[in-house]
C-alpha atoms as a PDB file:
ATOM      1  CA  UNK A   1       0.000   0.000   0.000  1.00  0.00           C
ATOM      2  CA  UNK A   2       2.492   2.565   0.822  1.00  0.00           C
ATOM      3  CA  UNK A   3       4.865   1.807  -2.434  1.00  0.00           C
ATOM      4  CA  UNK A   4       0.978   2.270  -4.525  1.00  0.00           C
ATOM      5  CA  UNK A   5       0.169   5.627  -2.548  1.00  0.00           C
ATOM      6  CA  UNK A   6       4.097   7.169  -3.445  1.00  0.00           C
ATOM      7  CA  UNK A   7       3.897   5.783  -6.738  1.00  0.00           C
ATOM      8  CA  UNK A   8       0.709   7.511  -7.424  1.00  0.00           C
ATOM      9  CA  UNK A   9       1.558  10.881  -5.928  1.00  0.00           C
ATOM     10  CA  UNK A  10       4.611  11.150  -7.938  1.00  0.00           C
ATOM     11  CA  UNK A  11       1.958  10.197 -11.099  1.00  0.00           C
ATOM     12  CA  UNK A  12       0.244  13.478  -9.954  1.00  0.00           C
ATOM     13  CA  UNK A  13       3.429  15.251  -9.647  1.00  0.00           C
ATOM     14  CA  UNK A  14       4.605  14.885 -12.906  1.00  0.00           C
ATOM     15  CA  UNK A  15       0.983  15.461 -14.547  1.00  0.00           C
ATOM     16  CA  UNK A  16       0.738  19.124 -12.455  1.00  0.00           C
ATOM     17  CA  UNK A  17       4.687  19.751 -13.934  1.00  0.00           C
ATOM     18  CA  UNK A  18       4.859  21.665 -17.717  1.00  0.00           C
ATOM     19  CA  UNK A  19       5.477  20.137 -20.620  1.00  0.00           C
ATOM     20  CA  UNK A  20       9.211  20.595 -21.624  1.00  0.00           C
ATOM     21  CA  UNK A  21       9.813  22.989 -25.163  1.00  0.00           C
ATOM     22  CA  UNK A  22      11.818  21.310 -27.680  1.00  0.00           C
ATOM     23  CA  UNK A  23      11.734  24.469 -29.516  1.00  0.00           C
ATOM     24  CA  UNK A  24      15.030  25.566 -31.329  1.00  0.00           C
ATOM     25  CA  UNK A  25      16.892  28.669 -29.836  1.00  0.00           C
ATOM     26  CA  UNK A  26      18.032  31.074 -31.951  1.00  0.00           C
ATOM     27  CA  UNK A  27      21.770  30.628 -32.450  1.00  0.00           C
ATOM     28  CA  UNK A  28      24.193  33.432 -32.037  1.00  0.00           C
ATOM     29  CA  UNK A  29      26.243  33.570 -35.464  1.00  0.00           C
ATOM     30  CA  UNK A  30      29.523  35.014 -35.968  1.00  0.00           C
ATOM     31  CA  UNK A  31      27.844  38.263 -37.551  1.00  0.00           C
ATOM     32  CA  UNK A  32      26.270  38.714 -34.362  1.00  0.00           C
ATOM     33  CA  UNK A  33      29.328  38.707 -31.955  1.00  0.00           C
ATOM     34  CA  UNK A  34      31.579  40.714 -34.774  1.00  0.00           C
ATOM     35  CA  UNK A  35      28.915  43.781 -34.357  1.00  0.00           C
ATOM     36  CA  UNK A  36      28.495  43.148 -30.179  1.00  0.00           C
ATOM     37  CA  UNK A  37      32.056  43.787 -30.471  1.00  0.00           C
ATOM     38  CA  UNK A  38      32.285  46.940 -32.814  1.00  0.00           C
ATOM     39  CA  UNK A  39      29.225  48.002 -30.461  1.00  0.00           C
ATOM     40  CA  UNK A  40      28.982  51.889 -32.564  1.00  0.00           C
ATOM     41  CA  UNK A  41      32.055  51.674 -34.555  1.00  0.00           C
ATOM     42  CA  UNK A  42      31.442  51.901 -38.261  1.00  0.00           C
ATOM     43  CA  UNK A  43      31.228  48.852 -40.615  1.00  0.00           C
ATOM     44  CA  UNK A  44      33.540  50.981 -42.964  1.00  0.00           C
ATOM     45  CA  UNK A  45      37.572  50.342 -42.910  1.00  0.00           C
ATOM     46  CA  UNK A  46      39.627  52.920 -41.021  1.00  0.00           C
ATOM     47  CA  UNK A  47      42.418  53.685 -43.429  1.00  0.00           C
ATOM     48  CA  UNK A  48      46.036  55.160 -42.458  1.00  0.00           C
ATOM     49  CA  UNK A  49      48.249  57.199 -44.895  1.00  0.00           C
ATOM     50  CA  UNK A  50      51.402  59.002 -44.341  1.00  0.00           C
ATOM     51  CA  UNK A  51      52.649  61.523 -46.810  1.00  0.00           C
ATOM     52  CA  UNK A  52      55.242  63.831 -46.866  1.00  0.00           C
ATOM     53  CA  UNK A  53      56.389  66.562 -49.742  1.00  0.00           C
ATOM     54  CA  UNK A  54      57.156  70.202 -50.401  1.00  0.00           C
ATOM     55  CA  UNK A  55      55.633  73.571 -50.904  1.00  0.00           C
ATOM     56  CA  UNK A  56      55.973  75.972 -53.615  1.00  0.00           C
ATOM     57  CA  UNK A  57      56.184  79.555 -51.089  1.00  0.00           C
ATOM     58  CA  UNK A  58      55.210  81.605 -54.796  1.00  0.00           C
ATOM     59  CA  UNK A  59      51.947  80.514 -55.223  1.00  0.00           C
ATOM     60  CA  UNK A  60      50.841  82.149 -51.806  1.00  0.00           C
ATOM     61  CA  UNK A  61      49.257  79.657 -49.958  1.00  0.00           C
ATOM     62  CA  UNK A  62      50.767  77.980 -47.076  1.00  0.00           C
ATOM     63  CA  UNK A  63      50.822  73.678 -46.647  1.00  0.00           C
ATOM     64  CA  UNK A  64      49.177  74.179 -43.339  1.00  0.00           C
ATOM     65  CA  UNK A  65      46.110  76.557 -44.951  1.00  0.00           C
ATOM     66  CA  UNK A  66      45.629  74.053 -47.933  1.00  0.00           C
ATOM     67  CA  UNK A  67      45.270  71.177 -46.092  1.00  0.00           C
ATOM     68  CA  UNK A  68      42.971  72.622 -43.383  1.00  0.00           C
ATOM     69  CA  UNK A  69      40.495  74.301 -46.081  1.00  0.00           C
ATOM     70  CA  UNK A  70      40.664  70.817 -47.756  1.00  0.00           C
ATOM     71  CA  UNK A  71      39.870  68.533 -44.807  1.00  0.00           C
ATOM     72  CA  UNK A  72      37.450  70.587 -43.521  1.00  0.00           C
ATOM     73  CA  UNK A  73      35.616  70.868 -46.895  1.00  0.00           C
ATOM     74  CA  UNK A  74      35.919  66.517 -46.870  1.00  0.00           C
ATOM     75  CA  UNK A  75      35.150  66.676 -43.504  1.00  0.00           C
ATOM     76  CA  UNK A  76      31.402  68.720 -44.396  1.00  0.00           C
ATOM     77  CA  UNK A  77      30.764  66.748 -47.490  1.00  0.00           C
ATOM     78  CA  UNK A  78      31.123  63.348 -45.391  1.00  0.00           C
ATOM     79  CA  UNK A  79      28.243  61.220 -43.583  1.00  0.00           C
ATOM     80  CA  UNK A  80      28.375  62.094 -40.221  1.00  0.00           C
ATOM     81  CA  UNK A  81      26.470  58.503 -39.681  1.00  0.00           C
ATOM     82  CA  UNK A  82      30.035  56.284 -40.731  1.00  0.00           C
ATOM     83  CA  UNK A  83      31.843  57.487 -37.491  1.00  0.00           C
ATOM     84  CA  UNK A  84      30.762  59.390 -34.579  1.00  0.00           C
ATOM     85  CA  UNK A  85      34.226  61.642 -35.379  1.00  0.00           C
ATOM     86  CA  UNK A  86      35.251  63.774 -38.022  1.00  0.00           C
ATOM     87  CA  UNK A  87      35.716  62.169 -41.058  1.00  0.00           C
ATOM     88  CA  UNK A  88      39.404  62.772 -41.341  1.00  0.00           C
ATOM     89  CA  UNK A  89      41.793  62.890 -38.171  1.00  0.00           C
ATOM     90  CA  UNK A  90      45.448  63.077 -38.258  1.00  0.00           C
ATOM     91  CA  UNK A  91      48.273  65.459 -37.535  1.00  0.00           C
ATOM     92  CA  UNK A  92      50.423  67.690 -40.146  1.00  0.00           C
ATOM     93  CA  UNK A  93      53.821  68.571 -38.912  1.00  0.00           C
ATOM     94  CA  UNK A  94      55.524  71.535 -41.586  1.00  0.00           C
ATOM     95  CA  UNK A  95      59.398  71.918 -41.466  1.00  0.00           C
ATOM     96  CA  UNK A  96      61.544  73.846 -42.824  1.00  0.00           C
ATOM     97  CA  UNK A  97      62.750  70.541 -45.042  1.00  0.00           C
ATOM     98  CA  UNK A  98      58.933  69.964 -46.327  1.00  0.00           C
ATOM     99  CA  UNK A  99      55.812  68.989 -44.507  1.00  0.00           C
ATOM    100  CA  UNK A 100      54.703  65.249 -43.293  1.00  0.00           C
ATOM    101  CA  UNK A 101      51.210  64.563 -43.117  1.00  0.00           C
ATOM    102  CA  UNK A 102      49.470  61.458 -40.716  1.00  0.00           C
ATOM    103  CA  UNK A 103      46.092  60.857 -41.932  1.00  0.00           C
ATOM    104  CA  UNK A 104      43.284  58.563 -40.888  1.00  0.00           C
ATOM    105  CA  UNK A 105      40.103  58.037 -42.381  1.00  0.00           C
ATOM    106  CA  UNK A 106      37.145  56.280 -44.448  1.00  0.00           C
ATOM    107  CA  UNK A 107      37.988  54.935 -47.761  1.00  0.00           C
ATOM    108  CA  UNK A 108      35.558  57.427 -49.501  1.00  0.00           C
ATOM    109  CA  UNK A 109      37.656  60.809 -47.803  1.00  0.00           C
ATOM    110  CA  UNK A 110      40.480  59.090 -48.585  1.00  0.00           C
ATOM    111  CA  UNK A 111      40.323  58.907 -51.863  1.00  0.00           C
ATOM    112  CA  UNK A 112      38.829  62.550 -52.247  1.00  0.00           C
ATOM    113  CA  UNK A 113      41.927  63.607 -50.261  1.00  0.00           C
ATOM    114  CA  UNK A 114      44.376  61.908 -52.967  1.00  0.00           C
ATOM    115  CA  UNK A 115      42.539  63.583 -55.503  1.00  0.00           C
ATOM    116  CA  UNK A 116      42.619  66.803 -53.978  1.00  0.00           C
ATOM    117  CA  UNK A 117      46.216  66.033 -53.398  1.00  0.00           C
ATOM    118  CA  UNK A 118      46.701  65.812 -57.293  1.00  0.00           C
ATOM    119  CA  UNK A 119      44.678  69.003 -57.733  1.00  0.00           C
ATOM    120  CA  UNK A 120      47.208  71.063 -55.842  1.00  0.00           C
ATOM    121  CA  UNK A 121      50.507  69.182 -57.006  1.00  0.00           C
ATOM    122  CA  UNK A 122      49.471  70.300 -60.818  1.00  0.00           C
ATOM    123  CA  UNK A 123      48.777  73.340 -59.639  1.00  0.00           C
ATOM    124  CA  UNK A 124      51.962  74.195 -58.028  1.00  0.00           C
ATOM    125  CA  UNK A 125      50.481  74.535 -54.505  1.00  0.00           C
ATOM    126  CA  UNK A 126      52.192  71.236 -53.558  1.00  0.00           C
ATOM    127  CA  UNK A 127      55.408  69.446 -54.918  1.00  0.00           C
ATOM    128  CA  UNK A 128      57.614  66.285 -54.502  1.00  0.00           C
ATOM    129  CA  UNK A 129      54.709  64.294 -52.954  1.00  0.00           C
ATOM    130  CA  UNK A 130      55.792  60.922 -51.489  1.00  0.00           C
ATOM    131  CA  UNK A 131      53.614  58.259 -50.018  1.00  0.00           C
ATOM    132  CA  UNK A 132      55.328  56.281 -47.052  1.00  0.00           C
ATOM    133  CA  UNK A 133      53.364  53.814 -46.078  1.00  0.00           C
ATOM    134  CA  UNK A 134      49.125  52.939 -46.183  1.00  0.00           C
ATOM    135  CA  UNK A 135      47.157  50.735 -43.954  1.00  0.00           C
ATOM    136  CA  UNK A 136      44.327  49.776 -45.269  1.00  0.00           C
ATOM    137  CA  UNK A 137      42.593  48.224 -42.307  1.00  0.00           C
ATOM    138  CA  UNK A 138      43.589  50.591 -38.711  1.00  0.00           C
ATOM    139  CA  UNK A 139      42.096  48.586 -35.574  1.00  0.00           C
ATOM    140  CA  UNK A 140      41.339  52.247 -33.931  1.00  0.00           C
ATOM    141  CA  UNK A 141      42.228  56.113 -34.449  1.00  0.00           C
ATOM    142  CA  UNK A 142      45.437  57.612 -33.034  1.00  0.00           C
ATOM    143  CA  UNK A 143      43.773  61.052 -33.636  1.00  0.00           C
ATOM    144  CA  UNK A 144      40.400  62.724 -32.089  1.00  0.00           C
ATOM    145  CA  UNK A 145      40.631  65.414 -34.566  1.00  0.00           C
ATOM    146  CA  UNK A 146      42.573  67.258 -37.003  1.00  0.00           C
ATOM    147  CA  UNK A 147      45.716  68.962 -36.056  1.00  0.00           C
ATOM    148  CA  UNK A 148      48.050  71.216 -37.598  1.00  0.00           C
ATOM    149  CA  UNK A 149      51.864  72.632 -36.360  1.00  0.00           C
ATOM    150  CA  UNK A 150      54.555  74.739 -37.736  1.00  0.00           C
ATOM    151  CA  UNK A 151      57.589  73.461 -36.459  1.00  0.00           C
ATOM    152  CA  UNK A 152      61.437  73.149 -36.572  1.00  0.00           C
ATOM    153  CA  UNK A 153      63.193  69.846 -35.443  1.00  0.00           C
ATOM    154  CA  UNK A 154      66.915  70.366 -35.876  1.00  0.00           C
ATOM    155  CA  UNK A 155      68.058  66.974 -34.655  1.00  0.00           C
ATOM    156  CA  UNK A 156      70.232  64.542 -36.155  1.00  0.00           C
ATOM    157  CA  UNK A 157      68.411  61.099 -37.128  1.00  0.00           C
ATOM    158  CA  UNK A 158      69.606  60.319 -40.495  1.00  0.00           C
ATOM    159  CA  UNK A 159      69.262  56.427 -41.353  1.00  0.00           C
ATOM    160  CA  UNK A 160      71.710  54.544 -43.701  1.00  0.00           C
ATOM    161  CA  UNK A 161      69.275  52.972 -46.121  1.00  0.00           C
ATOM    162  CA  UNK A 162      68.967  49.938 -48.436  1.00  0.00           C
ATOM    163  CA  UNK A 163      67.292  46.608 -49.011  1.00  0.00           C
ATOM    164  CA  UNK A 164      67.061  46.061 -45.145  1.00  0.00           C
ATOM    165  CA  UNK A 165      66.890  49.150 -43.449  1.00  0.00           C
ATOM    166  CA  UNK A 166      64.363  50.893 -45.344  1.00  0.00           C
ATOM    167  CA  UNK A 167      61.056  48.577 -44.252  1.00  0.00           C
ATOM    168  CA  UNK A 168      62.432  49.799 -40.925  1.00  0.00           C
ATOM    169  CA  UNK A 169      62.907  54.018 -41.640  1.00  0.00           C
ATOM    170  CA  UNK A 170      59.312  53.658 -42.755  1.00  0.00           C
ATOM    171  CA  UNK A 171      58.117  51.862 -39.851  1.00  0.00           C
ATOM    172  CA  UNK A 172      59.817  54.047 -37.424  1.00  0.00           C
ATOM    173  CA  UNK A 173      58.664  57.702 -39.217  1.00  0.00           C
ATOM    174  CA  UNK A 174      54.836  55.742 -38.817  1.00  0.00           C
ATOM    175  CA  UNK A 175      55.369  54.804 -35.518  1.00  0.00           C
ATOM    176  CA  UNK A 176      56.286  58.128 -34.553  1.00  0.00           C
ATOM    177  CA  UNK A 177      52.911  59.496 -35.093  1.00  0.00           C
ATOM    178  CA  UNK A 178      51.462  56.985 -32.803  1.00  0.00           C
ATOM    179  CA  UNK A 179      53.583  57.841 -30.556  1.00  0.00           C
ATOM    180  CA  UNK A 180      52.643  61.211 -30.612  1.00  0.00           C
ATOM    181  CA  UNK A 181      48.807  60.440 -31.347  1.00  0.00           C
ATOM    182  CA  UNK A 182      48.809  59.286 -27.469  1.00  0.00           C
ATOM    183  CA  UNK A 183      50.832  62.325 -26.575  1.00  0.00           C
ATOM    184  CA  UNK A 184      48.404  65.087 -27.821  1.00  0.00           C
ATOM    185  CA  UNK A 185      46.086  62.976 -29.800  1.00  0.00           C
ATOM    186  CA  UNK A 186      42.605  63.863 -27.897  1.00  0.00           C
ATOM    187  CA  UNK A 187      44.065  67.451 -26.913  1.00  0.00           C
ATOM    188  CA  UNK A 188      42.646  70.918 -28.867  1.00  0.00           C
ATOM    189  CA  UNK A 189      44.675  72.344 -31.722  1.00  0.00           C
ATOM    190  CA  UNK A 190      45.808  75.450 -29.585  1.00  0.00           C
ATOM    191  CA  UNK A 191      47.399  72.771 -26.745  1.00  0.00           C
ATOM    192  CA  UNK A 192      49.028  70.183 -29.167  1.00  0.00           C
ATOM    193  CA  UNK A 193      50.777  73.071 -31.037  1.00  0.00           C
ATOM    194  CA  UNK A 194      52.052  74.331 -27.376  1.00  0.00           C
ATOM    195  CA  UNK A 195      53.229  70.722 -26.682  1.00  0.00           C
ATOM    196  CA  UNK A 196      54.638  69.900 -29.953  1.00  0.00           C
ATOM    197  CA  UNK A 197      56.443  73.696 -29.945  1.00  0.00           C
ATOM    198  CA  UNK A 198      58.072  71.988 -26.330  1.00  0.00           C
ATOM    199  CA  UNK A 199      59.510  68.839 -28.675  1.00  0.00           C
ATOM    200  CA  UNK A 200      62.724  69.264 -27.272  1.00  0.00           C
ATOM    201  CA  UNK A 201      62.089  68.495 -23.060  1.00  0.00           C
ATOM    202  CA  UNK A 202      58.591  66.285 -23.882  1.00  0.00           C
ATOM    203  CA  UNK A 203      59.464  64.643 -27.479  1.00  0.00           C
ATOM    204  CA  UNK A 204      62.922  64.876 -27.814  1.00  0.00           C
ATOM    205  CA  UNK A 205      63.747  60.932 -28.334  1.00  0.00           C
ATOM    206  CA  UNK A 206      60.688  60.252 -31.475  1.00  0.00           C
ATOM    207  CA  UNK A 207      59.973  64.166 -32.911  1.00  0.00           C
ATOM    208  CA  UNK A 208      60.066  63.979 -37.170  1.00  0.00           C
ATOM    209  CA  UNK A 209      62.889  65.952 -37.855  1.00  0.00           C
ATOM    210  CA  UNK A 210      64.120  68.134 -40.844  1.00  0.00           C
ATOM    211  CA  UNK A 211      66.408  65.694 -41.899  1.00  0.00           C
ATOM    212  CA  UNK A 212      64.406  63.089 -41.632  1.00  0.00           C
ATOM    213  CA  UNK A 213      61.606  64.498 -43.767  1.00  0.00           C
ATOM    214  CA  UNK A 214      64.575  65.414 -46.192  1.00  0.00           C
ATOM    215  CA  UNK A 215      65.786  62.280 -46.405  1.00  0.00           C
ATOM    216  CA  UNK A 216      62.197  60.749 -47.068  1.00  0.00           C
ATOM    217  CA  UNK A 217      62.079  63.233 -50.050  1.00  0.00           C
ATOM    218  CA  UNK A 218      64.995  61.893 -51.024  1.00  0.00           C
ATOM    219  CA  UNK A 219      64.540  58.598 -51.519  1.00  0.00           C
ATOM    220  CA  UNK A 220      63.808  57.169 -54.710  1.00  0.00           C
ATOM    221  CA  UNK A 221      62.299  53.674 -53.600  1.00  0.00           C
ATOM    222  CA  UNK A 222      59.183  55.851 -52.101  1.00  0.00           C
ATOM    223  CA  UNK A 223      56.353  56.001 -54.964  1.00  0.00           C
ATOM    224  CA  UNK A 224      55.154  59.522 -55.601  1.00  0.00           C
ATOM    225  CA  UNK A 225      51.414  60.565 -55.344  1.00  0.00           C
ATOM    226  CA  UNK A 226      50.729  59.587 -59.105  1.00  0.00           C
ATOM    227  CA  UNK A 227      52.446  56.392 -58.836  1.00  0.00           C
ATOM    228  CA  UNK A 228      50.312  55.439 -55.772  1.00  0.00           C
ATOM    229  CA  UNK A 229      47.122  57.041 -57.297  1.00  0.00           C
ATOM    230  CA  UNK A 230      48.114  54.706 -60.667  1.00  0.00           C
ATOM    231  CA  UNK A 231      48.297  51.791 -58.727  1.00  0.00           C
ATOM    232  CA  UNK A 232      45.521  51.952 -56.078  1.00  0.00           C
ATOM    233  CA  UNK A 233      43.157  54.768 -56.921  1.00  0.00           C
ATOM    234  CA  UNK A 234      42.784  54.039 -60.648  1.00  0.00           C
ATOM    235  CA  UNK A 235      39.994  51.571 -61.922  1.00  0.00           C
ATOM    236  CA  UNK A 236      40.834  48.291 -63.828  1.00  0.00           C
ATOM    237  CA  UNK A 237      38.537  46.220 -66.210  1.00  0.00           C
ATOM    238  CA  UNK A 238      38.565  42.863 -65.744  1.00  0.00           C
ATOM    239  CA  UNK A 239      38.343  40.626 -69.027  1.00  0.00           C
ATOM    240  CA  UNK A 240      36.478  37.764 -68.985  1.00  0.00           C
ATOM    241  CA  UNK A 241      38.905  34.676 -71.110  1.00  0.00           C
ATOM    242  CA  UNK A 242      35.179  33.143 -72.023  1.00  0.00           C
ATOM    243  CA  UNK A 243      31.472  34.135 -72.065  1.00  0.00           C
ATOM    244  CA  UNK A 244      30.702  31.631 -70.427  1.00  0.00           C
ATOM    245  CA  UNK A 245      31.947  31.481 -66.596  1.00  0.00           C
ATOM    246  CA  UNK A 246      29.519  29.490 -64.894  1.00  0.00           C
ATOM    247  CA  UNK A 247      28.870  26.151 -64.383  1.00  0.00           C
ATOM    248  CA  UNK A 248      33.102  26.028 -64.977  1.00  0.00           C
ATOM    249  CA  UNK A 249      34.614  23.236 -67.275  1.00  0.00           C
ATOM    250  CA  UNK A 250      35.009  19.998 -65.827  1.00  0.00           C
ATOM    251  CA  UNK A 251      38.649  18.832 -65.068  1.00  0.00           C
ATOM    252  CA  UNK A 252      40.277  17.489 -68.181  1.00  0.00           C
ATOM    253  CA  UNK A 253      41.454  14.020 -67.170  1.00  0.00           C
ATOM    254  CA  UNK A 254      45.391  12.956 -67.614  1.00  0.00           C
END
């Protein structure tokens, strides 16, 4: 009798308890966790160029007021909606040797930057434009905004260069303006020019110099702006060797 009265309580247990859901969860893909992880970053690449060249003084118009009209013009025709910042950040140090130029952005202002660039070089604005290096895909910004500074770096830091060394000339003169992106990076125009105008007690050891920007001018193995534009910025047409490209041809057999 007891073993019938537990055995029928637990019958009436397991009647009053719900019925367990088979019912498929939805499954997290690897789409979902990629944009958890951006959280409000854009989808769009973040892009890195560093530039450096000369000015012509006779037409008038100074390296540092060319480039601010033109970013700020990129900066109003962008979509504020790809990145919570301006569209182009990045810091432009002028020498006395030429002018180097750190630039991040959206592949769309970008490209209207290069072409700008080539606007002003056949115009005699801007001369002897080199590209040293491009990133195509930068994991963050070094730069909250735009800066712009006027000064003079007269340090010694000239590299011997050839097959070896020159990967690492390039990769220091980048790694410079990271350096100096978490320096003065999120800091207004007016206080970054006041620190960088300070180089020699607070950057003394990593500051561009005028012989370093010389030597970059220099140096024939760097493309120049059309060379770069030719090979990145310029559209190819792709021919097709048959009409037909899908299903392909079957494997010949040997």
């Amino acid at each position: 009798r007891y073993t019938h009265t537990m055995g029928a309580e637990a019958d009436n247990a397991l009647a009053l308890m719900p019925a367990p859901s088979f019912a498929a969860e939805p499954q997290e893909t690897l789409l979902d966790v990629v944009l958890q992880q951006r959280g409000e970053k854009s989808l769009q690449p973040l892009c890195r160029l560093c530039l450096a060249g000369s000015s012509n003084a006779s037409q008038g118009t100074s390296v540092g007021d060319w480039h601010q009209s033109t970013v700020r013009k990129i900066d109003a025709s962008g979509d504020a909606d790809l990145e919570p910042r301006a569209p182009l950040t990045g810091l432009l140090l002028t020498l006395p040797s030429g002018w180097i130029h750190f630039l991040e952005g959206h592949p769309p202002s970008m490209s209207e930057y290069l072409q700008q660039l080539t606007t002003a070089e056949a115009a005699g604005i801007l001369s002897s434009i080199k590209v040293v290096s491009c990133m195509d895909d930068a994991p963050a910004r070094s730069f909250g905004d735009w800066l712009a500074c006027l000064v003079e770096v007269a340090r010694g830091n000239y590299m011997d260069v050839d097959d070896d060394t020159l990967p690492k000339l390039l990769a220091d003169t980048v790694i410079v303006f990271l350096q100096l992106g978490k320096a003065v990076g999120e800091d207004t125009a007016e206080t970054a020019s006041q620190k960088l105008a300070e180089w020699e007690t607070r950057y003394s050891d990593f500051m561009p110099s005028n012989e370093r920007v010389s030597q970059l001018l220099a140096l024939d193995e760097l493309p120049t702006l059309q060379e770069f534009i030719d090979t990145y910025e310029s559209s190819e047409e792709a021919t097709s060797m048959s009409e037909v490209v899908w299903p392909a041809e079957p494997t010949l057999a040997y």
